[in-house]
N, C-alpha and C. Protein backbone atom coordinates (compact mmCIF):
# COMPACT_ATOMS: atom_id res chain seq x y z
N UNK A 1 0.84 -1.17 0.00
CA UNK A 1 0.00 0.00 0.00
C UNK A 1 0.89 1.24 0.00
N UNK A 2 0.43 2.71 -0.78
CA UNK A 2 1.19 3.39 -0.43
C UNK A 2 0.41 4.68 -0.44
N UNK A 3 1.04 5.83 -0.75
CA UNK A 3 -0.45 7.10 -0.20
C UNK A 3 0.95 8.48 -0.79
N UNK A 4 0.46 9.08 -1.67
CA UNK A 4 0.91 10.33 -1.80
C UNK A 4 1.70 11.39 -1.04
N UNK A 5 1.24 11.49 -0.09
CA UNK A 5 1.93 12.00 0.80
C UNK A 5 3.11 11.69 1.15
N UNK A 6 3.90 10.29 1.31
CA UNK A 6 4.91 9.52 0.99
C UNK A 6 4.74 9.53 3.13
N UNK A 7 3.87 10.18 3.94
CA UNK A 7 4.43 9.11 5.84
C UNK A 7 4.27 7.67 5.40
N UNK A 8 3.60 7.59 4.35
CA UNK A 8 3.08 5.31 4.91
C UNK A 8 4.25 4.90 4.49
N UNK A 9 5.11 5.50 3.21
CA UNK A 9 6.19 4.73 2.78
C UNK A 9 7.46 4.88 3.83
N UNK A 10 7.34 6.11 4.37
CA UNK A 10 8.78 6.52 4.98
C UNK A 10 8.23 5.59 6.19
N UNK A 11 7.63 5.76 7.34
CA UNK A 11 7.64 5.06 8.67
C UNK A 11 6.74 4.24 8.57
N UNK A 12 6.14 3.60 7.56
CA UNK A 12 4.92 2.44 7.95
C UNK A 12 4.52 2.72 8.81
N UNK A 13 3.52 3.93 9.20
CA UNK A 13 2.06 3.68 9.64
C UNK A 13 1.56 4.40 8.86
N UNK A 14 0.62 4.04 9.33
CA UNK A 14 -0.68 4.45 8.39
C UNK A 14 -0.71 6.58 8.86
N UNK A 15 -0.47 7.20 7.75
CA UNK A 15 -1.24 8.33 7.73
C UNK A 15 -2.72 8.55 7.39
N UNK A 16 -3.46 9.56 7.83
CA UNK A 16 -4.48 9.92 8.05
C UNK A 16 -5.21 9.44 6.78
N UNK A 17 -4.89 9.50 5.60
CA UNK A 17 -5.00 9.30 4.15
C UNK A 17 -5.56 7.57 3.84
N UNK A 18 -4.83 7.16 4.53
CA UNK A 18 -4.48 5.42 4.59
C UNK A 18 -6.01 4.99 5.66
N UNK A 19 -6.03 5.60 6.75
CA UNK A 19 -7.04 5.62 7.57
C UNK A 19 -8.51 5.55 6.90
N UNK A 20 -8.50 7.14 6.13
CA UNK A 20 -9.90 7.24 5.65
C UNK A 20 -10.55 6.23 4.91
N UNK A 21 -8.81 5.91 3.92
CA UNK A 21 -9.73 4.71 2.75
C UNK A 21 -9.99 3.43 3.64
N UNK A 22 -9.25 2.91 4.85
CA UNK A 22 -9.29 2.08 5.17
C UNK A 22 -11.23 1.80 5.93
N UNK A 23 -11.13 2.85 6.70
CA UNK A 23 -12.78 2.76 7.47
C UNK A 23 -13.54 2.86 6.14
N UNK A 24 -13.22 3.46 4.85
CA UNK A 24 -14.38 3.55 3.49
C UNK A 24 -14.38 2.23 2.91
N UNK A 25 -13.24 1.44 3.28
CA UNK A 25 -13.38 0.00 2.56
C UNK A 25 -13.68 -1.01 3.18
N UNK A 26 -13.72 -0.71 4.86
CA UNK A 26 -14.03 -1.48 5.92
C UNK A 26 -12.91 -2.82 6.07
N UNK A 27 -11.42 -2.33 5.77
CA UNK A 27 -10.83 -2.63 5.88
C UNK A 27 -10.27 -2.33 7.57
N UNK A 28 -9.31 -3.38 8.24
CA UNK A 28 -9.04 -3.20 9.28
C UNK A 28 -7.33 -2.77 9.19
N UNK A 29 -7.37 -1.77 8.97
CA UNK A 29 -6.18 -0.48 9.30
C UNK A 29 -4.93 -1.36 10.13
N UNK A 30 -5.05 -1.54 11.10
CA UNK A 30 -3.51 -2.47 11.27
C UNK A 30 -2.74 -3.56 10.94
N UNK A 31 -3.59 -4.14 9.71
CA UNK A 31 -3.05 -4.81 9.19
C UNK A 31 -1.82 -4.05 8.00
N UNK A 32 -1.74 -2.90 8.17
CA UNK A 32 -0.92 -2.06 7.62
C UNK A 32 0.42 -1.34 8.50
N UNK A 33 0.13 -1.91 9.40
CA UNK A 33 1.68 -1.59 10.51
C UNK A 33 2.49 -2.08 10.59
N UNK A 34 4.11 -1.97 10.13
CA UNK A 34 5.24 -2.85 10.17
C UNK A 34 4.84 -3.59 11.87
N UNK A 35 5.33 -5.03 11.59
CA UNK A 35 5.30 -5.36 12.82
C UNK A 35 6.16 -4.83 14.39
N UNK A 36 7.04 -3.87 13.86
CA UNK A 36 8.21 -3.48 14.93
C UNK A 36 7.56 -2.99 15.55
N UNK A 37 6.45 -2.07 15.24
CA UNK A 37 5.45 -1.31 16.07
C UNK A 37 4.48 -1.77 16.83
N UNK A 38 4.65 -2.93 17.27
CA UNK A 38 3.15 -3.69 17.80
C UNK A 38 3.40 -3.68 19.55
N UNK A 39 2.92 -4.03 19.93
CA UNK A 39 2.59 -3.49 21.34
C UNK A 39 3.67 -4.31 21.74
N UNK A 40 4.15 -5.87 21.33
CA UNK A 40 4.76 -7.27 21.17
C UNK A 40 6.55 -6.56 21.52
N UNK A 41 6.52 -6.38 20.22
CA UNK A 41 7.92 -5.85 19.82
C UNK A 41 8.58 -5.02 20.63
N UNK A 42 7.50 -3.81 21.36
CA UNK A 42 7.87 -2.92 21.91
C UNK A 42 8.31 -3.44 23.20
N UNK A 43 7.61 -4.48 23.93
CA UNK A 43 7.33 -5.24 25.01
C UNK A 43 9.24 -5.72 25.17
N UNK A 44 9.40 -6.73 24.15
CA UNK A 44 10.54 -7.05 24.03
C UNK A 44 11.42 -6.62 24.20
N UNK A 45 11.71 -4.59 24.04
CA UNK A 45 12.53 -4.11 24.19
C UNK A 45 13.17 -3.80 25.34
N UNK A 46 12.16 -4.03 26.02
CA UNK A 46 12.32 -3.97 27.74
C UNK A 46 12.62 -4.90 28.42
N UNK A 47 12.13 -6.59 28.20
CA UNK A 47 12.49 -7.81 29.02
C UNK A 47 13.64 -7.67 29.38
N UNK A 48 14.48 -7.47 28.76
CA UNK A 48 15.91 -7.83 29.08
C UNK A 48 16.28 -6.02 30.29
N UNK A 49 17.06 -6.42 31.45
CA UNK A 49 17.59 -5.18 31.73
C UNK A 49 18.54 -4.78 31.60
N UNK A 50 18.79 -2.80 31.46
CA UNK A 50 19.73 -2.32 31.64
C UNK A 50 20.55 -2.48 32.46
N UNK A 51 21.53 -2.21 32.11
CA UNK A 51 22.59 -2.16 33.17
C UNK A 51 23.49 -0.68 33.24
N UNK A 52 23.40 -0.36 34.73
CA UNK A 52 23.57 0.74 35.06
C UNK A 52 25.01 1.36 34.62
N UNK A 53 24.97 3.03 34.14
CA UNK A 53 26.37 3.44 33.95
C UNK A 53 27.41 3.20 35.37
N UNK A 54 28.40 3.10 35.29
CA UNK A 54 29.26 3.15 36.26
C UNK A 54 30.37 4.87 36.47
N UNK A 55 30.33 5.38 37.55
CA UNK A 55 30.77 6.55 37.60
C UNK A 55 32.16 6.24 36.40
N UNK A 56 32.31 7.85 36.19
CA UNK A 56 33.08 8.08 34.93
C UNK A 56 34.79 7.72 35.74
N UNK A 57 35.07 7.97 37.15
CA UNK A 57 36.37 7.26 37.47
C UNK A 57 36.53 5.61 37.02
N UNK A 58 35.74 4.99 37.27
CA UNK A 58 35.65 3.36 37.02
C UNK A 58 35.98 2.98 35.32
N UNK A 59 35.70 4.05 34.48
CA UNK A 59 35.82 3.54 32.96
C UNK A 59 37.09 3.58 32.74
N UNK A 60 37.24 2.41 31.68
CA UNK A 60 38.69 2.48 30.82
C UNK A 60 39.25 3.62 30.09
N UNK A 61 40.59 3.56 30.49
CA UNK A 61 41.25 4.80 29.85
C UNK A 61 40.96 4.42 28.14
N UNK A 62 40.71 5.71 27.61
CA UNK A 62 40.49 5.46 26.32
C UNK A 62 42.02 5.88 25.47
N UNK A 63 41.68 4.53 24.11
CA UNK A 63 42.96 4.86 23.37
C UNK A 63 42.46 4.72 22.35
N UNK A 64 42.96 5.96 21.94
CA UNK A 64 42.87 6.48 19.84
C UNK A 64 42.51 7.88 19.32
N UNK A 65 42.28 7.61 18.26
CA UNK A 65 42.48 9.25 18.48
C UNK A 65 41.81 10.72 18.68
N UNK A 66 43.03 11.62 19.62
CA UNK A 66 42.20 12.87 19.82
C UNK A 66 41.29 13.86 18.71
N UNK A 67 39.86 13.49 18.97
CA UNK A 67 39.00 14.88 17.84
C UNK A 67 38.89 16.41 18.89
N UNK A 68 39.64 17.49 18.13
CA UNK A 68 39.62 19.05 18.29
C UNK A 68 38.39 19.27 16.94
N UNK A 69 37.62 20.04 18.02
CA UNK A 69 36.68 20.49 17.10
C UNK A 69 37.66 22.14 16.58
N UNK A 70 36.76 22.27 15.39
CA UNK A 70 37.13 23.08 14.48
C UNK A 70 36.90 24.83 14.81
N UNK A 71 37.58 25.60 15.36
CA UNK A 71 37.38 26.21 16.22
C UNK A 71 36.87 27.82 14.86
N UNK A 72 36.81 27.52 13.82
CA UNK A 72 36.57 28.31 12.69
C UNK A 72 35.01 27.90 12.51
N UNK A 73 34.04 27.10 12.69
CA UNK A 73 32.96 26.65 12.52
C UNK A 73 32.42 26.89 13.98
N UNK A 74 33.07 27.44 15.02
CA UNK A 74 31.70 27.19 16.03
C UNK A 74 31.40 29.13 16.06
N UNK A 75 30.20 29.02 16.72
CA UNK A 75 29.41 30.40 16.25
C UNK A 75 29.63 31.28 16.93
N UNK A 76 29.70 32.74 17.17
CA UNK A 76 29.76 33.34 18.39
C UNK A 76 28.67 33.39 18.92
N UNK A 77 28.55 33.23 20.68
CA UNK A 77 27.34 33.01 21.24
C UNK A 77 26.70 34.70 21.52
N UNK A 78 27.57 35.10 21.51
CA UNK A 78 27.16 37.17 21.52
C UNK A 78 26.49 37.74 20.93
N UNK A 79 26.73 37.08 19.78
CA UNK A 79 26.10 37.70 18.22
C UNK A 79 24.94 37.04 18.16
N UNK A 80 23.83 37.64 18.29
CA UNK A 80 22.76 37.15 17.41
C UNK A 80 22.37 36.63 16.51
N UNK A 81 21.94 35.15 15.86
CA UNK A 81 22.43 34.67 14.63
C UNK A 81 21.30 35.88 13.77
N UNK A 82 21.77 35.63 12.44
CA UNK A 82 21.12 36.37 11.34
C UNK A 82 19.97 35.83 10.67
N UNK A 83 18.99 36.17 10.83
CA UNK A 83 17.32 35.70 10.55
C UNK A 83 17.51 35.54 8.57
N UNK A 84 16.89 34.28 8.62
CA UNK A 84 17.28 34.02 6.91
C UNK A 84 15.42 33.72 6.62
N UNK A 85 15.04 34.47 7.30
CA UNK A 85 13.73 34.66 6.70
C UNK A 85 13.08 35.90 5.73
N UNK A 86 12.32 35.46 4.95
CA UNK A 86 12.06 36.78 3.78
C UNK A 86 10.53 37.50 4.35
N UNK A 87 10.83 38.99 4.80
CA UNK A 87 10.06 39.28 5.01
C UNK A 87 9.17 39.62 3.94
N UNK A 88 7.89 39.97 4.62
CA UNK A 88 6.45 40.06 3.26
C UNK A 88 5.65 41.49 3.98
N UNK A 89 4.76 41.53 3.49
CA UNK A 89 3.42 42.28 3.93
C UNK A 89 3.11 42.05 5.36
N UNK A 90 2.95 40.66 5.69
CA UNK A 90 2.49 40.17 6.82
C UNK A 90 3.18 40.79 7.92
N UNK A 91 4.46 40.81 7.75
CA UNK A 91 5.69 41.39 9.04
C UNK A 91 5.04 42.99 9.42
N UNK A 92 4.36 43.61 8.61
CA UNK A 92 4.41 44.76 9.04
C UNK A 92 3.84 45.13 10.16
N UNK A 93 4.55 45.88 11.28
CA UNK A 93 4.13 45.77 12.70
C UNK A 93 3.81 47.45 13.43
N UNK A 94 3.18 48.03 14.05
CA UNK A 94 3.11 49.18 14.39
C UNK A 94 4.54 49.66 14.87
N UNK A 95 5.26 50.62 14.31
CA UNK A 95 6.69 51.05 15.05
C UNK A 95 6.43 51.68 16.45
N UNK A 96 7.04 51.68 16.99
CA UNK A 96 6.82 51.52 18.90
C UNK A 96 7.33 53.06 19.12
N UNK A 97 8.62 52.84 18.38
CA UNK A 97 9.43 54.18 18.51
C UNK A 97 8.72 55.67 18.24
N UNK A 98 7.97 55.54 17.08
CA UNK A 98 7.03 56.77 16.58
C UNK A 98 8.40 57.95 15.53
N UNK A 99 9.52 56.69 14.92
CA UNK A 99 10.59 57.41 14.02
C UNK A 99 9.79 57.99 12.93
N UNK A 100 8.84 57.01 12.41
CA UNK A 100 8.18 57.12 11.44
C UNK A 100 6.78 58.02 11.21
N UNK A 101 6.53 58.31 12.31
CA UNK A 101 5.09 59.08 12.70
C UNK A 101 4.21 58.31 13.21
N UNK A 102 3.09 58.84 13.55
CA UNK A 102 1.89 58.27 14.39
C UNK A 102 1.34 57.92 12.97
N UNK A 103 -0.02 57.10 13.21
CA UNK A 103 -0.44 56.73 12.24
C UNK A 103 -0.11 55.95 10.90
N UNK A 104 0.83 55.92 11.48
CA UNK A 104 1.96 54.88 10.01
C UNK A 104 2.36 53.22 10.58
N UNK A 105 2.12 52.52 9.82
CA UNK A 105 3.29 51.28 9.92
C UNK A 105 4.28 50.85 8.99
N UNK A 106 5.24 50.60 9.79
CA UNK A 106 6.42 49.60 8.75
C UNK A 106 6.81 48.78 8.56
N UNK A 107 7.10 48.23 7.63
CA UNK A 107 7.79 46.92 7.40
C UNK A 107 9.50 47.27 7.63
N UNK A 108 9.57 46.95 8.83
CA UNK A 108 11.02 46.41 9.68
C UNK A 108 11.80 45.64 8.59
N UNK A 109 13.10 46.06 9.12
CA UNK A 109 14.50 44.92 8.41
C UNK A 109 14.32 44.61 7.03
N UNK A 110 13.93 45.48 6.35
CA UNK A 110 14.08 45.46 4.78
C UNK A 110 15.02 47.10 4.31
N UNK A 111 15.35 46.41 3.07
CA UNK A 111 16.00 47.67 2.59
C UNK A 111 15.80 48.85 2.20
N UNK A 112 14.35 48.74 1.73
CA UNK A 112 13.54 49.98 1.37
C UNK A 112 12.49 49.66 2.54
N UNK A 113 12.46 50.90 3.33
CA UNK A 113 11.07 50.94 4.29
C UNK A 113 10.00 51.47 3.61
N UNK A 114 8.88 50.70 3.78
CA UNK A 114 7.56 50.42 2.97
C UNK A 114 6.85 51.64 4.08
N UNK A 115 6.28 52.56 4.27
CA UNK A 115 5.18 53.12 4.99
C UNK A 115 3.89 53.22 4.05
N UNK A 116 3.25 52.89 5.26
CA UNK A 116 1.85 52.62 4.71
C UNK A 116 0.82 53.33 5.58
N UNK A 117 -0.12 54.70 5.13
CA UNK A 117 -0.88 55.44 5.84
C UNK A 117 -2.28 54.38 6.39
N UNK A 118 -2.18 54.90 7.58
CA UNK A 118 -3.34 53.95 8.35
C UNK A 118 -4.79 54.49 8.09
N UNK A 119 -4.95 55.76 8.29
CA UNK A 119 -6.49 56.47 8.02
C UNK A 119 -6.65 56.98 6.69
């Protein structure tokens, strides 16, 4: 079975899609669930127990080799990252400041400021 949307193919279950036709055909819907997902399987994952970490003095010294992260790739935490969103119409928000005048709004963080008379 498969469904447009492509959830039934990626995780085998049934999306909402799979559902509808299923109650329209009076078909019984879980017969469409990989078995990993069954109450069974899940059950299984648990019989067996964990076994507890042991404080980090008790572990083996490790051997091989040292990873340095890349000190050119990590971000500054100061800086504010830079919004990679495209503003529209929608963004436009009453300016607080009153730079622009009373009665006006703008569209913020664009290159040309848009004012737009309110009355």
């Amino acid at each position: 079975m498969w469904c447009d949307c492509g959830k039934f193919q990626k995780v085998h279950i049934p999306c909402s899609h799979v559902l509808a036709s299923c109650l329209h055909a009076h078909h019984n819907y879980q017969t469409y669930i990989s078995p990993i997902y069954t109450l069974q399987q899940v059950a299984k994952i648990y019989e067996r127990q964990f076994r507890e970490l042991r404080h980090k003095d008790y572990w083996p010294t490790y051997i091989g080799p040292t990873m340095w992260p890349n000190p050119e790739l990590k971000r500054n935490s100061k800086v504010r990252p830079k919004s990679s969103k495209i503003r529209t119409e929608i963004d436009i928000r009453e300016q607080p400041t009153g730079r622009v005048g009373p009665g006006f709004k703008t569209l913020l963080n664009t290159p040309n400021i848009i004012r737009i008379k309110l009355n």
